[in-house]
Protein backbone atom coordinates (compact mmCIF):
# COMPACT_ATOMS: atom_id res chain seq x y z
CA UNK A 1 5.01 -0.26 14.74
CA UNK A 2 6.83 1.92 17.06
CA UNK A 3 9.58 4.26 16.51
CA UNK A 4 12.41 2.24 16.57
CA UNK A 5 10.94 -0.61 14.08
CA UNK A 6 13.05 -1.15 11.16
CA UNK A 7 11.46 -2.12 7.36
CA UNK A 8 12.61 -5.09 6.78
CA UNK A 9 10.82 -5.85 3.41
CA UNK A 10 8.73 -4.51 0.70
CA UNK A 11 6.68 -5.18 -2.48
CA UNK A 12 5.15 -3.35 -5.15
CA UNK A 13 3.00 -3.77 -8.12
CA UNK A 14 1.45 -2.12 -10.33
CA UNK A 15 -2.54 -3.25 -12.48
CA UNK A 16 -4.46 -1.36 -15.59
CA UNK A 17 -7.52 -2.22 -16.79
CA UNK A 18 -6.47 -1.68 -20.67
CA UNK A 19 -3.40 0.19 -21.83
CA UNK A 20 -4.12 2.94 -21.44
CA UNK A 21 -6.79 2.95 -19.25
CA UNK A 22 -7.55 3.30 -15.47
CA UNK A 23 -4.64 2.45 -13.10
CA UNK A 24 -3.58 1.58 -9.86
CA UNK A 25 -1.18 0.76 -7.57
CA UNK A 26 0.14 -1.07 -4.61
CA UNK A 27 2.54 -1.14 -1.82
CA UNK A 28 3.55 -3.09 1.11
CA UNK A 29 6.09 -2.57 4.12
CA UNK A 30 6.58 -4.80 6.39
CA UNK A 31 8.39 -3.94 10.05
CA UNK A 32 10.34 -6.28 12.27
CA UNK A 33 7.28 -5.98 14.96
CA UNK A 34 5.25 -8.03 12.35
CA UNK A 35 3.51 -4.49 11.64
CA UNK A 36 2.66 -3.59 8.31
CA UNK A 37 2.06 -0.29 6.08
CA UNK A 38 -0.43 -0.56 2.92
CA UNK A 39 -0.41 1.65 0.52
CA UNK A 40 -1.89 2.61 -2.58
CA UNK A 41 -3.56 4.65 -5.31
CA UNK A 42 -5.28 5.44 -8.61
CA UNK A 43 -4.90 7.38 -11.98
CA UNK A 44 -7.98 8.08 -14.33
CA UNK A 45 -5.78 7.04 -17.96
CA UNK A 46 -2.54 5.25 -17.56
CA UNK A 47 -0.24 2.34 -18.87
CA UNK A 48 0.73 -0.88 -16.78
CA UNK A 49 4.40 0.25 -17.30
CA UNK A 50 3.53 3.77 -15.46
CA UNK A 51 1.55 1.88 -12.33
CA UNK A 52 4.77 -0.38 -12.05
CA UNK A 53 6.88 2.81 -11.56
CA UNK A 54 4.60 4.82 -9.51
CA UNK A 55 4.20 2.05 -6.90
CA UNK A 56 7.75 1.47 -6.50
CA UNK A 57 8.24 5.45 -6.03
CA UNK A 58 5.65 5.71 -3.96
CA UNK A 59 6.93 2.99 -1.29
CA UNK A 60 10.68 4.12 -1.99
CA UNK A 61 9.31 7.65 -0.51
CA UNK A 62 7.76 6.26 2.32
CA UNK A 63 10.84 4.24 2.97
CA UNK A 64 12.55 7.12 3.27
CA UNK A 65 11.60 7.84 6.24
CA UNK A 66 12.36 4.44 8.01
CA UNK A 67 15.26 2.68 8.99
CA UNK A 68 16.33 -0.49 7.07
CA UNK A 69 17.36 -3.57 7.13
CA UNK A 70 20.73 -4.08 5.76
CA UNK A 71 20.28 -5.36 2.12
CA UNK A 72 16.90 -5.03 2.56
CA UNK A 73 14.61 -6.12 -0.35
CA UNK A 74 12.22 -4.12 -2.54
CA UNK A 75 9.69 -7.07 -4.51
CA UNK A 76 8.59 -6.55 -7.80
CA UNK A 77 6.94 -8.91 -10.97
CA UNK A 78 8.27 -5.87 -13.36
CA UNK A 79 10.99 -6.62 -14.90
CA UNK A 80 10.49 -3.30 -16.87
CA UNK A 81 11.27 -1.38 -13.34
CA UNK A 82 14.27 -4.06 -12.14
CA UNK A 83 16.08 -3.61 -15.35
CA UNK A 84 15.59 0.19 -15.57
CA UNK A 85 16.54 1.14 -11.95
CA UNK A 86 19.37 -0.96 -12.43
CA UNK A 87 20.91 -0.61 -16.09
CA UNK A 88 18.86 1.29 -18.48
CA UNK A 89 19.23 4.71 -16.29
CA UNK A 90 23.12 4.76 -16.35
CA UNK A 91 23.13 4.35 -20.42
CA UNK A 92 19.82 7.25 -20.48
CA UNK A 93 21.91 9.45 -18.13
CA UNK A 94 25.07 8.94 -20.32
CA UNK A 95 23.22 9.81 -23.52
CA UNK A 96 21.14 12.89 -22.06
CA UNK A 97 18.07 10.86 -21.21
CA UNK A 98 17.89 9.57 -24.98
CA UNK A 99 17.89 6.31 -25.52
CA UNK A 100 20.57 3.91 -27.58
CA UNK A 101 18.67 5.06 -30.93
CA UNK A 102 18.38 8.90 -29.84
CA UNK A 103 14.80 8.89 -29.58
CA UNK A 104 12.99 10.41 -25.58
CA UNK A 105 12.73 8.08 -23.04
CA UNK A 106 9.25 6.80 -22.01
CA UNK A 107 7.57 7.96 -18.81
CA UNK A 108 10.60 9.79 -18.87
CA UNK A 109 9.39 12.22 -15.68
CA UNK A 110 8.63 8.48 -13.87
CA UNK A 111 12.28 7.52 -14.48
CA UNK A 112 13.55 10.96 -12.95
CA UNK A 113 11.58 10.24 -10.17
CA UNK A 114 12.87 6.90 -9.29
CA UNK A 115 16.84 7.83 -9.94
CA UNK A 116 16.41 10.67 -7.39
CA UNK A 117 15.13 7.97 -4.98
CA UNK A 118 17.62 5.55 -4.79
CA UNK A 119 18.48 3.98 -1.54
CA UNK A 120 22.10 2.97 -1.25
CA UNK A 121 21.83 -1.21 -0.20
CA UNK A 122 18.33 -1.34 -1.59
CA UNK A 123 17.90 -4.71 -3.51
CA UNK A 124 15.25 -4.98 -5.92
CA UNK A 125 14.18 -8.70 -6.31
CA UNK A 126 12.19 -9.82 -9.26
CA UNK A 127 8.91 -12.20 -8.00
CA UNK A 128 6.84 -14.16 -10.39
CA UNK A 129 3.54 -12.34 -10.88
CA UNK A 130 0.68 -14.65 -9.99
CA UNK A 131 2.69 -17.62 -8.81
CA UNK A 132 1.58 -17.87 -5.25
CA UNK A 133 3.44 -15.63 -3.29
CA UNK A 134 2.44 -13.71 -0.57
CA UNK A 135 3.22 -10.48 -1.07
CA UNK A 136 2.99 -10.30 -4.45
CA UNK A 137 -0.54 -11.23 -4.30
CA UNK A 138 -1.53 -8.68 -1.84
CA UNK A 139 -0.22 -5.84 -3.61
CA UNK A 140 -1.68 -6.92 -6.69
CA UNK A 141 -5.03 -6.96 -5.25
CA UNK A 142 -4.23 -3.35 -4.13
CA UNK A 143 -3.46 -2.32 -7.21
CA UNK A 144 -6.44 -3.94 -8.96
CA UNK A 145 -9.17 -2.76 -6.24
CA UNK A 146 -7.95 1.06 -7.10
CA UNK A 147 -7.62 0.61 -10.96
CA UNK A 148 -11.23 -0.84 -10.57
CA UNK A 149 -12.07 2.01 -8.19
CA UNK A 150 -12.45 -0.10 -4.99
CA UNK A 151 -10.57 0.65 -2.05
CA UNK A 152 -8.86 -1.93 0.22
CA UNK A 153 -11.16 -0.56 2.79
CA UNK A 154 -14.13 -0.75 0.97
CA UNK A 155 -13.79 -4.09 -0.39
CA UNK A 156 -13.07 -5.71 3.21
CA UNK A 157 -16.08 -4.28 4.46
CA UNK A 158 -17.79 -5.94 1.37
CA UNK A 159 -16.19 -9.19 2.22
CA UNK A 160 -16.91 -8.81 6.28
CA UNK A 161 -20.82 -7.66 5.35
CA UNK A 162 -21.57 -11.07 3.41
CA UNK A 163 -20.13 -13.76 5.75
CA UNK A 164 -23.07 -15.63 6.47
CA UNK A 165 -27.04 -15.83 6.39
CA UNK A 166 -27.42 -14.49 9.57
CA UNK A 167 -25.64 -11.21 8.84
CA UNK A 168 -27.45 -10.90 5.46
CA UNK A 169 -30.39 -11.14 7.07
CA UNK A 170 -29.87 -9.21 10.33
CA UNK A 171 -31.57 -5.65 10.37
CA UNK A 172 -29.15 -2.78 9.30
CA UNK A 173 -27.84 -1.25 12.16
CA UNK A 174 -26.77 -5.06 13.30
CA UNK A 175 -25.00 -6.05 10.21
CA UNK A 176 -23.02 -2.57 10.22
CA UNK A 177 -21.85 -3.37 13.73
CA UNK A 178 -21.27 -6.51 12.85
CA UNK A 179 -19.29 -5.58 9.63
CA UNK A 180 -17.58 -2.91 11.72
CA UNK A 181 -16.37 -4.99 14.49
CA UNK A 182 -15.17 -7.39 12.02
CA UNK A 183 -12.80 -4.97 9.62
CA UNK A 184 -11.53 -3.83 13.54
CA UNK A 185 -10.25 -7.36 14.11
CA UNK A 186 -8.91 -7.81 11.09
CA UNK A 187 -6.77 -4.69 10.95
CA UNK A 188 -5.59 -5.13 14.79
CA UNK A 189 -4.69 -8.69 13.66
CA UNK A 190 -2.50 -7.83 10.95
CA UNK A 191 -1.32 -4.29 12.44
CA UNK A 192 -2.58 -2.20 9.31
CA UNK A 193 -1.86 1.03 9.15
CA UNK A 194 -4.65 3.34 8.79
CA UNK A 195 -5.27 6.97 7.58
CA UNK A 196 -7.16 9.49 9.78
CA UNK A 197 -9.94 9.37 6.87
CA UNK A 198 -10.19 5.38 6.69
CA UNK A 199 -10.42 4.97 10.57
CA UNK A 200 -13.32 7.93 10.84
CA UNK A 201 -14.74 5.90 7.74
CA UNK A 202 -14.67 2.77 9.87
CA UNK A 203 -16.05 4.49 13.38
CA UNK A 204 -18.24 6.78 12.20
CA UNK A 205 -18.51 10.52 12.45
CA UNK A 206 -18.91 10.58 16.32
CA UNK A 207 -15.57 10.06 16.64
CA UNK A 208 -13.96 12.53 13.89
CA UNK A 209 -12.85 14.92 16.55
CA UNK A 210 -10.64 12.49 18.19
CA UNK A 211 -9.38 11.36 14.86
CA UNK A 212 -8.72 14.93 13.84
CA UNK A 213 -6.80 15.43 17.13
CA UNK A 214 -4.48 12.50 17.29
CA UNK A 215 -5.70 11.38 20.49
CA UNK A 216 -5.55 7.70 21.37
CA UNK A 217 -8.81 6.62 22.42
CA UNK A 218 -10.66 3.57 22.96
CA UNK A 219 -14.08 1.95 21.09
CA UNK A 220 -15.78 -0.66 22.50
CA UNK A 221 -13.15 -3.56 22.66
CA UNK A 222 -10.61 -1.69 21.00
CA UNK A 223 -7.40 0.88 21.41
CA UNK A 224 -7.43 3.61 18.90
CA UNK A 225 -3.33 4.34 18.67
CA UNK A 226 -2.17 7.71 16.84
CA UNK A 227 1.01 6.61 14.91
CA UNK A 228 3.99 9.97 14.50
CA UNK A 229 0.49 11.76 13.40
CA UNK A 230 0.04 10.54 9.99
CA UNK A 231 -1.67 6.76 10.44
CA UNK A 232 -3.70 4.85 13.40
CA UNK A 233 -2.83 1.71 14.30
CA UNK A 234 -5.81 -0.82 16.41
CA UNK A 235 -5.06 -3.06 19.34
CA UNK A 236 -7.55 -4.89 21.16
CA UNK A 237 -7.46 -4.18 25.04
CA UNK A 238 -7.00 -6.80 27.46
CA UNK A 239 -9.71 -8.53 29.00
């Protein structure tokens, strides 16, 4: 992503493992230079309802501050978030935040939130959860690797550490390269963006400085690329 990339899409959803119970949630924004933001996050005791809403306010922040797409698209499976952002808030608002039979409005400090967000021209599409698509699916993993406690990060260096014998059985220092060098492709393929803390999780602490610095440096076969000094972004160099 560079500065003049424009969002052209985004989805959102939201995972608890009982309700209440631990939460997370997901994000995804996707630029018109096939980049891509992830996003994501965790709460201790939550509701599913409360995950849905905090992942679409969290991405509708960060789309803030990016151009959009005209009629651009924000992709839920919540129905409970489409139909409040786009109905149930105008009758709340009308009746003091009560609802139709006078009683408070739940996660009524989620529903604040959210109206003070709005983006004029922002659709929000309703996807069918678990039905295949996409995006959907990746944010739901998000969402489900943080209410379970695992990072995105950490579970794709599970994934890269187990992908065949020889790596299982490689000594230690080999199969963390080899893991390493591995999660490096993968985010340069699909132009992740990545926090100061996940890249000097993925290089190592002999490279923190750098990190801490926004300096774009190089790592073996790779371009380290400081991104308006929040996120990191990998490219592979040429050969």
């Amino acid at each position: 992503m560079n500065s003049d990339s424009i969002a052209i899409e985004a989805a959102t959803d939201g995972a608890c493992s009982g309700n209440p119970g631990p939460g997370g949630w997901g994000g995804l924004i996707i630029f018109d230079d096939n980049s891509e933001l992830e996003i994501g996050g965790s709460e201790q005791n939550t509701t599913n309802n409360r995950m849905e809403l905090t992942a679409a306010i969290k991405t509708l922040e960060k789309l803030k501050t990016y151009k959009l797409k005209e009629n651009f698209k924000l992709r839920t499976d919540s129905k409970y978030v489409i139909e409040g952002y786009t109905k149930w808030i105008i009758n709340w608002k009308r009746n003091g935040w009560k609802t139709s039979s006078g009683k408070s409005v739940q996660n009524l400090d989620l529903w604040q939130k959210i109206d003070q967000l709005r983006i004029n021209g922002l659709i929000m599409e309703y996807v069918k959860g678990h039905s295949g698509d996409k995006q959907n699916d990746r944010v739901d993993k998000i969402a489900t690797n943080y209410s379970k406690g695992i990072s995105t990060l950490s579970k794709l260096k599970e994934e890269a550490s187990s992908v065949d014998f020889f790596e299982r059985n490689a000594p230690a220092e080999i199969q963390e390269l080899f893991s390493r060098n591995e999660l490096i492709q993968k985010f340069s393929e699909k132009r992740y963006f990545l926090s100061s803390l996940e890249l000097s999780n993925l290089l190592g602490e002999q490279n923190q400085l750098k990190i801490k610095q926004y300096l774009l440096f190089e790592w073996r076969n790779w371009r380290m690329i400081p991104k308006n000094q929040k996120y990191w972004i990998i490219e592979k160099k040429e050969s």
